[in-house]
Protein backbone atom coordinates (compact mmCIF):
# COMPACT_ATOMS: atom_id res chain seq x y z
CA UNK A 1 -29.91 -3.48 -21.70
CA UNK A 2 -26.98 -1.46 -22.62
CA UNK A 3 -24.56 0.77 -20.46
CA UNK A 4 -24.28 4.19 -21.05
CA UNK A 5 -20.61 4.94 -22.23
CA UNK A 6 -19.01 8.92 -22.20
CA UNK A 7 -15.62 9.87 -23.88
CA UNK A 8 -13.35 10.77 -21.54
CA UNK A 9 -10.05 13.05 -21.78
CA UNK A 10 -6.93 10.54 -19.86
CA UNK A 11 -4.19 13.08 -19.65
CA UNK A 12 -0.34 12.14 -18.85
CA UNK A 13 0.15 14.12 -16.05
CA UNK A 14 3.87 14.79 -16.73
CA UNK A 15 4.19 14.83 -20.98
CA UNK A 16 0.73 16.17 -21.13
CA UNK A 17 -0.18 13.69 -23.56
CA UNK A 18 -3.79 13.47 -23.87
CA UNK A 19 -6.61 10.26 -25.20
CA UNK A 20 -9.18 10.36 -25.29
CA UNK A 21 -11.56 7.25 -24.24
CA UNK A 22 -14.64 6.00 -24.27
CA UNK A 23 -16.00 3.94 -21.34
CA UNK A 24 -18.72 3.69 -18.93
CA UNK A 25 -16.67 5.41 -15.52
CA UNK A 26 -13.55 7.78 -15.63
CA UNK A 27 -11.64 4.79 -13.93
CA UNK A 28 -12.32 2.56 -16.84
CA UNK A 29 -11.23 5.23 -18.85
CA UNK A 30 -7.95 5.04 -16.61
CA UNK A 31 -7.41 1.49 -16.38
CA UNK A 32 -7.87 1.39 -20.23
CA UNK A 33 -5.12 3.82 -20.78
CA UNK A 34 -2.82 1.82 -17.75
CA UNK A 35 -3.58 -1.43 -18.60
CA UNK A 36 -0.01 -2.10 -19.81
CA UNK A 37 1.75 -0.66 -17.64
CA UNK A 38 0.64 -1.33 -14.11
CA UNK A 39 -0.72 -4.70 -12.84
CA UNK A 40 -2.70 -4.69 -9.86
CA UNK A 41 -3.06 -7.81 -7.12
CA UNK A 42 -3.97 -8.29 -3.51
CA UNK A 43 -1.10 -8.56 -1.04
CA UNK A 44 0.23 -10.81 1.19
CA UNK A 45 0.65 -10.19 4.79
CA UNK A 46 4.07 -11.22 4.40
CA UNK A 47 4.23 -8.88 0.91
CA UNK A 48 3.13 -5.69 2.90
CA UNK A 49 5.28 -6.44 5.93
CA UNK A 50 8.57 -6.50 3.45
CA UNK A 51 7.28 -3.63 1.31
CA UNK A 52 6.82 -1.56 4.67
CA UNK A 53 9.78 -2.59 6.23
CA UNK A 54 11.61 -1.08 2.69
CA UNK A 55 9.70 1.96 3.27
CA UNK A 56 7.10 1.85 1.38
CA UNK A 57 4.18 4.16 2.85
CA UNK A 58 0.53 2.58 2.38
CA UNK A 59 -1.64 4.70 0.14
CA UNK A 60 -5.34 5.41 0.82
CA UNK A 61 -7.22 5.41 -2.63
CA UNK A 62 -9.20 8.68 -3.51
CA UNK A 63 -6.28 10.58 -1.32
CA UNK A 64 -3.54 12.96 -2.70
CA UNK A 65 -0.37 11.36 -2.48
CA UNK A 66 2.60 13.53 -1.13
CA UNK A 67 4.23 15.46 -3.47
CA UNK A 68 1.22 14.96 -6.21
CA UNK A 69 -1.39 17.56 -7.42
C-alpha cells in the first residue's frame, strides 16, 4: 500500500524564500525543509529547570508564539 504524498509550498517566513515539497503531511514538509537546522530531543527535568530558570518560557505546540504571526 502506498501513502498519498501532496506538494507543499515551505515558505521562510522572514526572506520569503519559498520550496516547495513533496510529502505525505505539511509537517513533513516542514521538518524536511528544517532538518538541518534544528534538532529536536526530549528534556530533562534538570534541562527544563535550567532553561526556565534562564528564562526561557515553555511553548505549547499548535499555539502562536508572542511576537509571531
Amino acid at each position: 500500500m502506498t501513502t498519498a504524498t501532496r506538494h507543499y509550498i515551505v515558505t521562510h517566513t522572514a526572506s520569503g524564500q519559498r520550496r516547495l515539497v513533496t510529502a505525505t503531511t505539511a509537517a513533513a514538509a516542514r521538518g524536511h525543509v528544517t532538518r538541518g537546522d534544528y534538532t529536536v530531543k526530549a528534556a530533562s527535568a534538570s534541562e527544563t529547570l535550567e532553561l526556565v530558570s534562564q528564562g526561557v518560557q515553555p511553548e505549547q505546540a499548535g499555539r502562536e508564539v508572542e511576537g509571531e504571526k
